[in-house]
PDB file of N, CA and C in Angstrom:
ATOM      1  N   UNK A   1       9.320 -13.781  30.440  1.00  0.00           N
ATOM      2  CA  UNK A   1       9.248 -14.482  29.168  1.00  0.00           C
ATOM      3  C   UNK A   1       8.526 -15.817  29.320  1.00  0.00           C
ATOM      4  N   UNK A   2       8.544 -16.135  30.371  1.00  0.00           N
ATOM      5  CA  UNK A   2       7.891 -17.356  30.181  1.00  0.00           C
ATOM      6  C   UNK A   2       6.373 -17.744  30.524  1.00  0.00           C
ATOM      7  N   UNK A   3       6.254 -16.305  31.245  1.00  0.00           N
ATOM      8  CA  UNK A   3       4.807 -16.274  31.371  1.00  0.00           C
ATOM      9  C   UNK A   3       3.714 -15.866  29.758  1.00  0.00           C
ATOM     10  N   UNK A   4       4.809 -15.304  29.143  1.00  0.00           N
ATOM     11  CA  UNK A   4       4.136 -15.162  27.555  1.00  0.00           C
ATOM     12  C   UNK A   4       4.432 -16.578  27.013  1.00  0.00           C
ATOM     13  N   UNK A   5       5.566 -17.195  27.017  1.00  0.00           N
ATOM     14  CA  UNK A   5       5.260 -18.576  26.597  1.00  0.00           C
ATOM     15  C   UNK A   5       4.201 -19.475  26.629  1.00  0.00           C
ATOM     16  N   UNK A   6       4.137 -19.775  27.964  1.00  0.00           N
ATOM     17  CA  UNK A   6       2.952 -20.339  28.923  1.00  0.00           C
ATOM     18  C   UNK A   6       1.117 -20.067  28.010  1.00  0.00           C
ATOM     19  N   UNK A   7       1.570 -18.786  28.212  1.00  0.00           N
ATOM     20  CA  UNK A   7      -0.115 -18.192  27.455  1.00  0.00           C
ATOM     21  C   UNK A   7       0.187 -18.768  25.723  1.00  0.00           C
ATOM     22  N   UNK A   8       1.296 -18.518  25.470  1.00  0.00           N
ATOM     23  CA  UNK A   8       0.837 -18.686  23.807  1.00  0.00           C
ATOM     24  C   UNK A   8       0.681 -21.038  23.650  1.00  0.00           C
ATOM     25  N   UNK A   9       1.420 -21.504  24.489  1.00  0.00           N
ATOM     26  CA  UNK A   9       1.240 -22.460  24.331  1.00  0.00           C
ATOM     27  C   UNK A   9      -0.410 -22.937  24.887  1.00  0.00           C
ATOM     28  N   UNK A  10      -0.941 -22.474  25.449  1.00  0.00           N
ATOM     29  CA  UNK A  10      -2.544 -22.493  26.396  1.00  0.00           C
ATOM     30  C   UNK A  10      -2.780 -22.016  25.356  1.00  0.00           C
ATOM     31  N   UNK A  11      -3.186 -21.809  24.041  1.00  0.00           N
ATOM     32  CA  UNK A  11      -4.100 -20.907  23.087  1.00  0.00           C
ATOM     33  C   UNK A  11      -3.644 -21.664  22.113  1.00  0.00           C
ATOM     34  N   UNK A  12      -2.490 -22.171  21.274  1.00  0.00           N
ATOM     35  CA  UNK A  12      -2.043 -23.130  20.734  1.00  0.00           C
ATOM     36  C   UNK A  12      -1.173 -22.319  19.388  1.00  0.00           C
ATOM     37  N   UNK A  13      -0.613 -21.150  19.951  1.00  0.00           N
ATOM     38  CA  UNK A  13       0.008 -20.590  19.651  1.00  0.00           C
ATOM     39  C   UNK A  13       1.650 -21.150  19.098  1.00  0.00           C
ATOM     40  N   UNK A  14       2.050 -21.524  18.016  1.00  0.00           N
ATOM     41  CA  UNK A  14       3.503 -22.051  17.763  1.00  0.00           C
ATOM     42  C   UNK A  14       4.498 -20.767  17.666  1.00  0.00           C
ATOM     43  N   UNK A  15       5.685 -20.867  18.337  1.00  0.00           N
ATOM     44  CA  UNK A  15       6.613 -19.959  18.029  1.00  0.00           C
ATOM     45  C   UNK A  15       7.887 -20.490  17.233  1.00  0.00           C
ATOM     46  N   UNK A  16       8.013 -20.013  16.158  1.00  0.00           N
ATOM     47  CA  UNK A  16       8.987 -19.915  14.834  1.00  0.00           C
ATOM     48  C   UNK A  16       9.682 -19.333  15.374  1.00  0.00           C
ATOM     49  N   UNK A  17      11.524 -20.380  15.353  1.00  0.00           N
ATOM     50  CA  UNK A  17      12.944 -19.079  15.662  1.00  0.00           C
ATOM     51  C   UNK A  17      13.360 -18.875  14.238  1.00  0.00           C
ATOM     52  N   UNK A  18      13.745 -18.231  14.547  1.00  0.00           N
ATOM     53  CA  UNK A  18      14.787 -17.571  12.827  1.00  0.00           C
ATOM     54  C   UNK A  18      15.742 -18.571  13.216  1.00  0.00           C
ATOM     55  N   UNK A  19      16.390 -18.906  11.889  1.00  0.00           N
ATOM     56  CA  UNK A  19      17.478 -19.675  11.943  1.00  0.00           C
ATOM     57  C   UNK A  19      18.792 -18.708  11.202  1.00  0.00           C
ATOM     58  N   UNK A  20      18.602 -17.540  10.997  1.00  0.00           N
ATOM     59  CA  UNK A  20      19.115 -17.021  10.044  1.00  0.00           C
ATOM     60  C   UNK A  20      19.487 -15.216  10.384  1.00  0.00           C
ATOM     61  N   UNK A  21      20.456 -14.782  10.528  1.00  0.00           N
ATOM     62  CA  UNK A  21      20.254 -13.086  10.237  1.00  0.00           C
ATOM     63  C   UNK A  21      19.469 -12.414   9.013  1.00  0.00           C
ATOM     64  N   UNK A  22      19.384 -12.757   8.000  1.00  0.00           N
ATOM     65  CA  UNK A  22      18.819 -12.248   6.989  1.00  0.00           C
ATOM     66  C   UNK A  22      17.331 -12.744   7.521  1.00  0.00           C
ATOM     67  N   UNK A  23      16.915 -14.139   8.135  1.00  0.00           N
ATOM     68  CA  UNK A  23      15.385 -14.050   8.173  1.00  0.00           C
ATOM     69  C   UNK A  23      14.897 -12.854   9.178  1.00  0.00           C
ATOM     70  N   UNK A  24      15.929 -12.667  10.175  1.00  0.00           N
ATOM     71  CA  UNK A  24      15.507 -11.662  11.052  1.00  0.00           C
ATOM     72  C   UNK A  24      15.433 -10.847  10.923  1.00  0.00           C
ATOM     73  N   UNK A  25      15.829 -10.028  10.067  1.00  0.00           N
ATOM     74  CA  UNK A  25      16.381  -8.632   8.966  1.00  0.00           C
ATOM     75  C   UNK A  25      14.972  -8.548   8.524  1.00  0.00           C
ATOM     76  N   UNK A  26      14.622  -9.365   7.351  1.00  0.00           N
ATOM     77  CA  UNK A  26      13.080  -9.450   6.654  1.00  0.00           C
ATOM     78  C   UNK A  26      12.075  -9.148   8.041  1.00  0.00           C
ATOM     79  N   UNK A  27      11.924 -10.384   9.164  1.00  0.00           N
ATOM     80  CA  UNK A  27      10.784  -9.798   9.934  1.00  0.00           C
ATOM     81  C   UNK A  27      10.594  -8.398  10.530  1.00  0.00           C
ATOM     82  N   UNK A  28      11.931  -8.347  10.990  1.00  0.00           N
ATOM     83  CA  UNK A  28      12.132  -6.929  11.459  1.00  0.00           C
ATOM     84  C   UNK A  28      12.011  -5.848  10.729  1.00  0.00           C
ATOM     85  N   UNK A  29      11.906  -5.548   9.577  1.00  0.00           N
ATOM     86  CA  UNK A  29      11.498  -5.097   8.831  1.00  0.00           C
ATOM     87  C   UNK A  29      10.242  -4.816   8.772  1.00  0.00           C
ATOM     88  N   UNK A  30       9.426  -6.025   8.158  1.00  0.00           N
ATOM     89  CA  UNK A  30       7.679  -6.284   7.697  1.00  0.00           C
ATOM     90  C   UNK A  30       7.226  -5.782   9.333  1.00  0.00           C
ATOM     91  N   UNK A  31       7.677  -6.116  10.299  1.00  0.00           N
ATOM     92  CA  UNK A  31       7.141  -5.491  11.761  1.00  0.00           C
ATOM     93  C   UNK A  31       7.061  -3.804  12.046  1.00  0.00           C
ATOM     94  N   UNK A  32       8.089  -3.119  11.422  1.00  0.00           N
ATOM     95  CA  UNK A  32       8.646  -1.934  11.555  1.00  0.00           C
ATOM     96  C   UNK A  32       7.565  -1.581  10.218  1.00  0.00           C
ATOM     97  N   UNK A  33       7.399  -2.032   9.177  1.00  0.00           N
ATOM     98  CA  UNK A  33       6.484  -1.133   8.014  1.00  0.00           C
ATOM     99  C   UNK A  33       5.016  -1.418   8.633  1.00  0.00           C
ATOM    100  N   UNK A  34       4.782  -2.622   9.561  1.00  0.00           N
ATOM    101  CA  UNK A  34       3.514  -2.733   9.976  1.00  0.00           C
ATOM    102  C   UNK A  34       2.856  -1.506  11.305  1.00  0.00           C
ATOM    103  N   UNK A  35       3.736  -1.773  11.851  1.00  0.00           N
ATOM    104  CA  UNK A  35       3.825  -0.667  13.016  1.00  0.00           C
ATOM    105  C   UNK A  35       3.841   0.812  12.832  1.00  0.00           C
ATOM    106  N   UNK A  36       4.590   1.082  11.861  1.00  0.00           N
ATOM    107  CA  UNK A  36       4.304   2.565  10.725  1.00  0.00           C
ATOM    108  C   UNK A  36       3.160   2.803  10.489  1.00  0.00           C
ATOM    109  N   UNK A  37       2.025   1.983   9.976  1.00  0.00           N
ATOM    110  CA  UNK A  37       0.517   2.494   9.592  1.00  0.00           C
ATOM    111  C   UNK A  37      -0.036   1.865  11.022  1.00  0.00           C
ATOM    112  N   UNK A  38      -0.344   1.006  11.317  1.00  0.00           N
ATOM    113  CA  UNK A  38      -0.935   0.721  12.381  1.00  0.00           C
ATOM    114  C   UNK A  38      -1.008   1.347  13.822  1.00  0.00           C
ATOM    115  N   UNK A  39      -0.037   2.608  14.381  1.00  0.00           N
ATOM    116  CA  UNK A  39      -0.140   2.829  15.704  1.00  0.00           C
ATOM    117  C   UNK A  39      -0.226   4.494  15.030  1.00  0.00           C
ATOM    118  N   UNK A  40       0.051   5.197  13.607  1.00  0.00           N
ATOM    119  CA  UNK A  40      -0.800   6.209  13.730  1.00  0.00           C
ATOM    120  C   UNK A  40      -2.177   6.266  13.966  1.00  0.00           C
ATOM    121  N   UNK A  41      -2.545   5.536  13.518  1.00  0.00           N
ATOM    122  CA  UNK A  41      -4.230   5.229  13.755  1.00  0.00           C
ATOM    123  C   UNK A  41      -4.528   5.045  15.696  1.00  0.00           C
ATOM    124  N   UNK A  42      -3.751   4.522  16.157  1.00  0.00           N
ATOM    125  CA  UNK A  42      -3.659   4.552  17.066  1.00  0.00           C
ATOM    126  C   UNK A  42      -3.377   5.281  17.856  1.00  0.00           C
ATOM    127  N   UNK A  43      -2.447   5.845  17.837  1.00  0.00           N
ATOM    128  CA  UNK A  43      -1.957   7.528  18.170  1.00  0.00           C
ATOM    129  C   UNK A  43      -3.322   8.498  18.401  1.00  0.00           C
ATOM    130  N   UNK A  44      -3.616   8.422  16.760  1.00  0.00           N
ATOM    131  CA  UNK A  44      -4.529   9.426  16.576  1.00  0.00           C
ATOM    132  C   UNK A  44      -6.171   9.172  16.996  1.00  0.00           C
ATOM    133  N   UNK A  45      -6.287   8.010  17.615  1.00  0.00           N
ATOM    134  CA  UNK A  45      -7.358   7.858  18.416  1.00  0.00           C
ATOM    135  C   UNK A  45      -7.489   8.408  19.827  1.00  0.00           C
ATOM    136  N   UNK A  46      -6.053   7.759  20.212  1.00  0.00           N
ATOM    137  CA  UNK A  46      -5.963   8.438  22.044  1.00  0.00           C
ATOM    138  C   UNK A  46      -5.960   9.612  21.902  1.00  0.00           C
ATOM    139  N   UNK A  47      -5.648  10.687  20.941  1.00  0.00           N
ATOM    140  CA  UNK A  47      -5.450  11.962  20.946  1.00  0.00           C
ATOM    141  C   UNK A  47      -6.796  12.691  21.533  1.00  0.00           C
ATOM    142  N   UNK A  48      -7.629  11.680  21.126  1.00  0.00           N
ATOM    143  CA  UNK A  48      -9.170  12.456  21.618  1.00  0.00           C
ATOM    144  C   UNK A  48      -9.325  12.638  22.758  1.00  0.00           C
ATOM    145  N   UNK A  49      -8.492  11.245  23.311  1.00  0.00           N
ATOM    146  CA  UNK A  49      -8.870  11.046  24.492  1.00  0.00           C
ATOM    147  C   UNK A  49      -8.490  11.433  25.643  1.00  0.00           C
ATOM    148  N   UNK A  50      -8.824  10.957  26.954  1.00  0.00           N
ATOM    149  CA  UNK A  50      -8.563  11.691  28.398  1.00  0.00           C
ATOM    150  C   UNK A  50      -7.097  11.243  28.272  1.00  0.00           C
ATOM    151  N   UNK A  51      -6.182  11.433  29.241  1.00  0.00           N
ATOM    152  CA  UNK A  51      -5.056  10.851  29.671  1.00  0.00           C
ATOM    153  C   UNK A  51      -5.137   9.414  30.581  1.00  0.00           C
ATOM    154  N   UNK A  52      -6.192   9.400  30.948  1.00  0.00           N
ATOM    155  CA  UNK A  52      -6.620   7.926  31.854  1.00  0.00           C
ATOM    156  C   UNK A  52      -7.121   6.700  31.169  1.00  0.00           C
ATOM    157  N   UNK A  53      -7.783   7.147  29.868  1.00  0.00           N
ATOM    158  CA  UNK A  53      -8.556   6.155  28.613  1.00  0.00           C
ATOM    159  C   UNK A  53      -7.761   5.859  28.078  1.00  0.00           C
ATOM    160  N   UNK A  54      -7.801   4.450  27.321  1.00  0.00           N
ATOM    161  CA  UNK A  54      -7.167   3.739  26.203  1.00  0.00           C
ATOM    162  C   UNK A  54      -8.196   3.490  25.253  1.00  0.00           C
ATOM    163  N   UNK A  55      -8.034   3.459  24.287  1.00  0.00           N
ATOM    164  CA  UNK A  55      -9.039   3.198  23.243  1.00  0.00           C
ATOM    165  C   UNK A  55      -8.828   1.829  22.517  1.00  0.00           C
ATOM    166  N   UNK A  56      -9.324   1.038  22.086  1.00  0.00           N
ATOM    167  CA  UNK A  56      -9.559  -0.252  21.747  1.00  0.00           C
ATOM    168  C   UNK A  56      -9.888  -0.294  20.092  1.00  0.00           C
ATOM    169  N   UNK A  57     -10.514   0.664  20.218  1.00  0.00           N
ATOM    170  CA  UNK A  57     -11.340   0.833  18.720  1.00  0.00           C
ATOM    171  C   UNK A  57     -10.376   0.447  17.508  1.00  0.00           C
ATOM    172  N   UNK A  58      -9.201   1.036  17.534  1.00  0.00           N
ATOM    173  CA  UNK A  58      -8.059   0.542  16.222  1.00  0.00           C
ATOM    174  C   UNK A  58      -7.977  -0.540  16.047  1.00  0.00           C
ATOM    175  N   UNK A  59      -8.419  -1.630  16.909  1.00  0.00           N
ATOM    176  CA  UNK A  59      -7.816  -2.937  16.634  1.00  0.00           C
ATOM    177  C   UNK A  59      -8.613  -3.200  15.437  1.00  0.00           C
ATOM    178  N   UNK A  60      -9.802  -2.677  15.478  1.00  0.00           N
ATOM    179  CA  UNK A  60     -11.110  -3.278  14.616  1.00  0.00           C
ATOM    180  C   UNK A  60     -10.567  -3.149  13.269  1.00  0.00           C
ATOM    181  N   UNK A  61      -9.545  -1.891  13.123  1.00  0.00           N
ATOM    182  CA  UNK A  61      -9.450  -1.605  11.919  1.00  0.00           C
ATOM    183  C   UNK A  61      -7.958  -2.120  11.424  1.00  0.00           C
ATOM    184  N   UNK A  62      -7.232  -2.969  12.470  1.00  0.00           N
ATOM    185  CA  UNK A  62      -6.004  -3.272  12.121  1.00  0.00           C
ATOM    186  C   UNK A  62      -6.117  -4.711  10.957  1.00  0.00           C
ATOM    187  N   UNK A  63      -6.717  -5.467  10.982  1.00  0.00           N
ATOM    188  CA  UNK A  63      -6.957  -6.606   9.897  1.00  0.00           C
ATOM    189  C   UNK A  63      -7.191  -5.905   8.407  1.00  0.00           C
ATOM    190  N   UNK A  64      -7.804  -5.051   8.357  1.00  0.00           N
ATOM    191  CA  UNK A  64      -8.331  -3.680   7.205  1.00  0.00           C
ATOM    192  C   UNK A  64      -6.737  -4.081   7.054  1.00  0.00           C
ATOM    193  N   UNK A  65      -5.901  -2.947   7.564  1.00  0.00           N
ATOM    194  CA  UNK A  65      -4.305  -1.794   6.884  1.00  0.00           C
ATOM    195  C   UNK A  65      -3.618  -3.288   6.565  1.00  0.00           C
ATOM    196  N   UNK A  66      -3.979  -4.558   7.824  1.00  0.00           N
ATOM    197  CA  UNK A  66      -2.901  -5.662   7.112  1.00  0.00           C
ATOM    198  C   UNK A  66      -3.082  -5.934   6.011  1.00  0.00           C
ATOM    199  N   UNK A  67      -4.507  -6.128   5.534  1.00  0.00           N
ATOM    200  CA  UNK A  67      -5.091  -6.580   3.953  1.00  0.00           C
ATOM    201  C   UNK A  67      -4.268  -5.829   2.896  1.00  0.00           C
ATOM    202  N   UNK A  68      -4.545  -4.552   2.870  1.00  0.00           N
ATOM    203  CA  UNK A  68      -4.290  -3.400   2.154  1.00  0.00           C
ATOM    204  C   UNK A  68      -2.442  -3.229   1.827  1.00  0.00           C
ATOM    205  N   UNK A  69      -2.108  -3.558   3.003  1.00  0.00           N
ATOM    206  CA  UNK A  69      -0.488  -3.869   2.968  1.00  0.00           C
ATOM    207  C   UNK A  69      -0.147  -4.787   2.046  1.00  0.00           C
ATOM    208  N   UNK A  70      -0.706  -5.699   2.373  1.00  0.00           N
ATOM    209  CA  UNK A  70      -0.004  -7.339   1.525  1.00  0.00           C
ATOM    210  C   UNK A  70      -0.789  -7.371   0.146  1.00  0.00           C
ATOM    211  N   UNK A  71      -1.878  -6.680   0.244  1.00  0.00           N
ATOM    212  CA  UNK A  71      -2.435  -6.510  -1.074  1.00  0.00           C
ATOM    213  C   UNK A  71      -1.736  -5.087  -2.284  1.00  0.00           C
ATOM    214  N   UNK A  72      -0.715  -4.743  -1.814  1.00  0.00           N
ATOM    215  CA  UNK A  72      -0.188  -3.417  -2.247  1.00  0.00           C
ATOM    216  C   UNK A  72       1.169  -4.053  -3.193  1.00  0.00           C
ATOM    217  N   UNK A  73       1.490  -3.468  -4.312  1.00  0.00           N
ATOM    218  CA  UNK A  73       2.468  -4.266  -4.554  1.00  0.00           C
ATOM    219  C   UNK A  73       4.029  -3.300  -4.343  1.00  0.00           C
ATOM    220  N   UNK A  74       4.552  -4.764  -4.301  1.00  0.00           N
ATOM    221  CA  UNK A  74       6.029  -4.053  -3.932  1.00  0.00           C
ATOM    222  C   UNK A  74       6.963  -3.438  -4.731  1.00  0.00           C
ATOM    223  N   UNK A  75       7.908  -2.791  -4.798  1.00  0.00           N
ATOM    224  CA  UNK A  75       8.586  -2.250  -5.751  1.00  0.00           C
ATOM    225  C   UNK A  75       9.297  -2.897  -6.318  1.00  0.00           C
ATOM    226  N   UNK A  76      10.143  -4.177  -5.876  1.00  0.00           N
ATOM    227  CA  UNK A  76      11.545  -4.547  -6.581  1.00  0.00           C
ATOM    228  C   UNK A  76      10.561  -5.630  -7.044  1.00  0.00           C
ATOM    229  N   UNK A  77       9.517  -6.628  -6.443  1.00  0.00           N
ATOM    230  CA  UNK A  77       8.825  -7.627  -7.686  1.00  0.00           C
ATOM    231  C   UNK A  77       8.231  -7.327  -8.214  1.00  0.00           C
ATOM    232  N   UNK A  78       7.468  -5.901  -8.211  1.00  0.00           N
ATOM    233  CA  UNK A  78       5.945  -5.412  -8.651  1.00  0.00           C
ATOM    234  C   UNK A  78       4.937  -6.357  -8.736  1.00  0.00           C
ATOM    235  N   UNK A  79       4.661  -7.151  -7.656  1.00  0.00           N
ATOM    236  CA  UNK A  79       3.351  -7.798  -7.551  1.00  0.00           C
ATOM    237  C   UNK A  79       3.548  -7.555  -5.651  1.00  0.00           C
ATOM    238  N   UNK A  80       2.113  -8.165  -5.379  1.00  0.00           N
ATOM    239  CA  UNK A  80       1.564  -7.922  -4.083  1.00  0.00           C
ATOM    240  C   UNK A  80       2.687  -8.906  -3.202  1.00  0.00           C
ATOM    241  N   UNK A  81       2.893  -9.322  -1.800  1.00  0.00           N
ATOM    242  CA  UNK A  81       3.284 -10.449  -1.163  1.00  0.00           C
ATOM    243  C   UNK A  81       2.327 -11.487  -1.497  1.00  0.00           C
ATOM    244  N   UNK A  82       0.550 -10.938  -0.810  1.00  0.00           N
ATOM    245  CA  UNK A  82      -0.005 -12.518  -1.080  1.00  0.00           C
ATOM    246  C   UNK A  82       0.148 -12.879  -2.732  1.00  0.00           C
ATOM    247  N   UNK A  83       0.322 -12.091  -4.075  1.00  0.00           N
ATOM    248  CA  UNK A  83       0.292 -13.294  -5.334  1.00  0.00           C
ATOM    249  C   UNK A  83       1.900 -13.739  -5.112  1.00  0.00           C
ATOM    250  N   UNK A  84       2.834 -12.883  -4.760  1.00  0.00           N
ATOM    251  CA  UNK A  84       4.223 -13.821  -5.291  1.00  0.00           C
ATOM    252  C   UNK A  84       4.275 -14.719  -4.237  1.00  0.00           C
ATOM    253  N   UNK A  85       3.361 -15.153  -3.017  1.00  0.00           N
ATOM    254  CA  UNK A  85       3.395 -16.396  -2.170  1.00  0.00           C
ATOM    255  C   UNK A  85       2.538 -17.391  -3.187  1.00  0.00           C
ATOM    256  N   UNK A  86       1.390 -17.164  -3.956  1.00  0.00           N
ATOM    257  CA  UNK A  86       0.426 -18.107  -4.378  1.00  0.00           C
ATOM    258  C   UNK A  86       1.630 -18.417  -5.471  1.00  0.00           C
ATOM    259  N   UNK A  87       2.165 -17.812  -6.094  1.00  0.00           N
ATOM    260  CA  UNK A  87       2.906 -18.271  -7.519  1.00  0.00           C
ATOM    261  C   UNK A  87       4.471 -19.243  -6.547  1.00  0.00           C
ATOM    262  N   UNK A  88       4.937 -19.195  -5.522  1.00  0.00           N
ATOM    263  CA  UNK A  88       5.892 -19.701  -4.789  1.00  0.00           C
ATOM    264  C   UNK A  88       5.325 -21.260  -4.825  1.00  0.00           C
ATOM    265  N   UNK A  89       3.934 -21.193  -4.009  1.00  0.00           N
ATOM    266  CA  UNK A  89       3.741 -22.571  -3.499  1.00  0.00           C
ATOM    267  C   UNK A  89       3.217 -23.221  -5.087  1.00  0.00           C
ATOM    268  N   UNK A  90       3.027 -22.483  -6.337  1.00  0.00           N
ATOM    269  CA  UNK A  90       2.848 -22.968  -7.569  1.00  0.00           C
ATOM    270  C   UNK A  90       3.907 -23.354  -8.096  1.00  0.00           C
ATOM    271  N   UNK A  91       5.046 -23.308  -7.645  1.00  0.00           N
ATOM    272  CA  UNK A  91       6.311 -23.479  -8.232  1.00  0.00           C
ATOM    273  C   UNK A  91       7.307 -22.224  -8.669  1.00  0.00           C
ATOM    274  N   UNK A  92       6.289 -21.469  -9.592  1.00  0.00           N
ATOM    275  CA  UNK A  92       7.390 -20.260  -9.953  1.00  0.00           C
ATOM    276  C   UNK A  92       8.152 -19.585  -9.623  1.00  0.00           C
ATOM    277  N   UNK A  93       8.825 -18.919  -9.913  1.00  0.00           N
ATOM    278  CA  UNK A  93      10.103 -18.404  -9.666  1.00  0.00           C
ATOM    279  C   UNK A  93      10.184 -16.986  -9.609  1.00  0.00           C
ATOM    280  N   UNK A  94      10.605 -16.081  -8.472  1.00  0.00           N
ATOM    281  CA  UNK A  94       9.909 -14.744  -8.863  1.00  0.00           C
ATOM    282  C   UNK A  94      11.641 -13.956  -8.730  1.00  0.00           C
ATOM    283  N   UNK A  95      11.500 -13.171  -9.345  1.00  0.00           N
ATOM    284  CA  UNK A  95      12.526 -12.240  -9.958  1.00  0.00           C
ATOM    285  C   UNK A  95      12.528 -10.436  -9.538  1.00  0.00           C
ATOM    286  N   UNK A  96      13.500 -10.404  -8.915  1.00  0.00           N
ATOM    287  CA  UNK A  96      13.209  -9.234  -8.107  1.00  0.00           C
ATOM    288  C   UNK A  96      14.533  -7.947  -8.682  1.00  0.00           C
ATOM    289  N   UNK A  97      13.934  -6.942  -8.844  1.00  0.00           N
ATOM    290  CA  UNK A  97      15.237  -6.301  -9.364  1.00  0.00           C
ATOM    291  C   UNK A  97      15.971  -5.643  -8.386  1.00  0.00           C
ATOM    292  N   UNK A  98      16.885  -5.180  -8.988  1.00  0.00           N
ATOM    293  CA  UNK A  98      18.477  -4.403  -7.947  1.00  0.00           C
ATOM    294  C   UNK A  98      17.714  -3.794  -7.158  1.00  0.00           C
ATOM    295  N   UNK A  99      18.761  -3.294  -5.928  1.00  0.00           N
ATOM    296  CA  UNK A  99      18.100  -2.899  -5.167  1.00  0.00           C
ATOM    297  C   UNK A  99      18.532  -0.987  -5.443  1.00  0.00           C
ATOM    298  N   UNK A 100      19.474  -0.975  -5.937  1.00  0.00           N
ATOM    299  CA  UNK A 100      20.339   0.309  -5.933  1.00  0.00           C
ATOM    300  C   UNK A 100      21.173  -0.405  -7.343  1.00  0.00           C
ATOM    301  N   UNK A 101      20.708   0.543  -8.412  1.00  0.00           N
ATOM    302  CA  UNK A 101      21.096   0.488 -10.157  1.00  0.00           C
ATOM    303  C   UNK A 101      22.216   0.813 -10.138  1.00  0.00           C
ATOM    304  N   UNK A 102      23.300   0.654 -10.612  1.00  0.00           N
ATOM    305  CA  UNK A 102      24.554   0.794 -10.331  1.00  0.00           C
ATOM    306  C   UNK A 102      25.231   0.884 -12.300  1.00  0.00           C
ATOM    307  N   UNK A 103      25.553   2.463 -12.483  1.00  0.00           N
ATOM    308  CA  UNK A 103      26.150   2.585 -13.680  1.00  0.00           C
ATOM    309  C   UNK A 103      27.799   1.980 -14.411  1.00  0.00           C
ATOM    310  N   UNK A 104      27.580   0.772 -13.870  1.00  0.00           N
ATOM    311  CA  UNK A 104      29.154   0.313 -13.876  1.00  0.00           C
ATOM    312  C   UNK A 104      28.785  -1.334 -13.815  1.00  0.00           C
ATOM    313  N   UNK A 105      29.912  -1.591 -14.153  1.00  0.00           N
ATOM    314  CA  UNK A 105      29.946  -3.515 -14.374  1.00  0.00           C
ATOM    315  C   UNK A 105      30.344  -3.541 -13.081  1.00  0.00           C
ATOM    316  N   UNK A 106      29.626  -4.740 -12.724  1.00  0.00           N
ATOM    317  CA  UNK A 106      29.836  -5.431 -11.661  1.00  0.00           C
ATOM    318  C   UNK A 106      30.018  -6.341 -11.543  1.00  0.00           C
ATOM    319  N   UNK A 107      30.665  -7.318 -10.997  1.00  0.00           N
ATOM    320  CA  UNK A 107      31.502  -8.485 -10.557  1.00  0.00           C
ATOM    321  C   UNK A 107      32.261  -9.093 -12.135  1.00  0.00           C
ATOM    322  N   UNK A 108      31.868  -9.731 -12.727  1.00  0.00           N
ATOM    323  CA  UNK A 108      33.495 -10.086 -13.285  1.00  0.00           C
ATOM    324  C   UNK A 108      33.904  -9.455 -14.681  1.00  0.00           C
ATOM    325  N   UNK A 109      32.625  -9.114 -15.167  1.00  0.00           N
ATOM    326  CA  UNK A 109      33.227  -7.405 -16.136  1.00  0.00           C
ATOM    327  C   UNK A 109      33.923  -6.330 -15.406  1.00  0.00           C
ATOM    328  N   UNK A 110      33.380  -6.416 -14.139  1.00  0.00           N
ATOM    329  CA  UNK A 110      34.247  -5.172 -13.476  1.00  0.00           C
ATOM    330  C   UNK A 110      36.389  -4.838 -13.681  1.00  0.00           C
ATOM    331  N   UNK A 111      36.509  -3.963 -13.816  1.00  0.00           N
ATOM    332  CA  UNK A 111      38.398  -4.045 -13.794  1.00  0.00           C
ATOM    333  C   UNK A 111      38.718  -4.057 -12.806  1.00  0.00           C
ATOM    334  N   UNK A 112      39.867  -4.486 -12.855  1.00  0.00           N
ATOM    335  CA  UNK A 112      40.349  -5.058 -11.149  1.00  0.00           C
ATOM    336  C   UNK A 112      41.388  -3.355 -11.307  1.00  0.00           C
ATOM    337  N   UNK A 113      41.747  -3.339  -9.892  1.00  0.00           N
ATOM    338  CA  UNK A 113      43.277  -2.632  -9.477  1.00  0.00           C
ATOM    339  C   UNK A 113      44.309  -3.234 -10.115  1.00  0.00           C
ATOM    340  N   UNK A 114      44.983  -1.950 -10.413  1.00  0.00           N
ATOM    341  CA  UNK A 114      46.650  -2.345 -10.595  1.00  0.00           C
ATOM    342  C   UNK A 114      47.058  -2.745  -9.165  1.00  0.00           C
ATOM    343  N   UNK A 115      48.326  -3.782  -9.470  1.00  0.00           N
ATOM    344  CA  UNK A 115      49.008  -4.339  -8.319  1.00  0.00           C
ATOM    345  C   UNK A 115      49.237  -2.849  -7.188  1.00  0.00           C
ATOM    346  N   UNK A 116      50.290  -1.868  -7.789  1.00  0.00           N
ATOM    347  CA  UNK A 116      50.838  -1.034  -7.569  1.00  0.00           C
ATOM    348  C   UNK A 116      49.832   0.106  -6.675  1.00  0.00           C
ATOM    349  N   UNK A 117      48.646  -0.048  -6.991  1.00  0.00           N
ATOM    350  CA  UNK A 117      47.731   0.919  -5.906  1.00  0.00           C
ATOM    351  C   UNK A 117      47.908   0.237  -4.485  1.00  0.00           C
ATOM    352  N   UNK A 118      48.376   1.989  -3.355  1.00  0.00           N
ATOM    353  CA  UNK A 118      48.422   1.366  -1.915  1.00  0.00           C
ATOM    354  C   UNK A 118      47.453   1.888  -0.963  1.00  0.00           C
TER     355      UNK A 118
END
C-alpha cells in the first residue's frame, strides 16, 4: 500500500477517505456499474487473443463508456449525473423518487399495533 501511495503522491494524485458508510455504499456502487461495461469490452478483446498477450486497446475506449454513463439519465432523478451536479453547484435542489413504491402509508399515517400483539 504504500508503494501505491508513494506513486499517486509523485503524480499529484489526492486521495479522498469516505467519512461515511453511505458515501462508501454510493462509490462502491458507481465502481461496480463502471466495471460492468468497461471490462466486457475488455474481456472481449483478450478473447482474440493468445493466452500470453494483453491488449491495451480498451483503454482508448474507456473515457467514450465513462461519457455515455454520466451522460445517461438516471431513474429515480431522471436527469444525467453531470446536469444534476451543474444544477447542485447552481444551488438547486434535486428531488429523487422512492426507491421501492410502497401501497400503504408510511410513517405517521401508518397504524400502529395493538398493545396486545406478541
Amino acid at each position: 500500500m504504500g508503494e501505491c501511495r508513494d506513486l499517486f503522491f509523485r503524480y499529484g494524485v489526492r486521495i479522498q477517505y469516505a467519512k461515511s458508510k453511505r458515501s462508501v455504499a454510493i462509490t462502491e456502487r458507481d465502481h461496480q456499474e463502471f466495471e460492468k461495461y468497461t471490462f466486457f469490452y475488455q474481456d472481449a478483446m483478450d478473447l482474440h487473443l493468445p493466452l500470453t498477450d494483453r491488449s491495451r486497446e480498451w483503454v482508448v475506449g474507456l473515457y467514450i463508456n465513462d461519457d455515455k454513463y454520466n451522460d445517461s439519465p438516471m431513474k429515480l432523478i431522471h436527469i444525467s449525473p453531470n446536469e444534476a451536479i451543474k444544477k447542485l453547484l447552481e444551488g438547486e435542489k434535486i428531488f429523487a423518487d422512492l426507491a421501492v413504491k410502497h401501497k400503504r402509508p408510511i410513517g405517521y399515517n401508518e397504524p400502529l399495533l395493538s398493545s396486545d400483539v406478541k
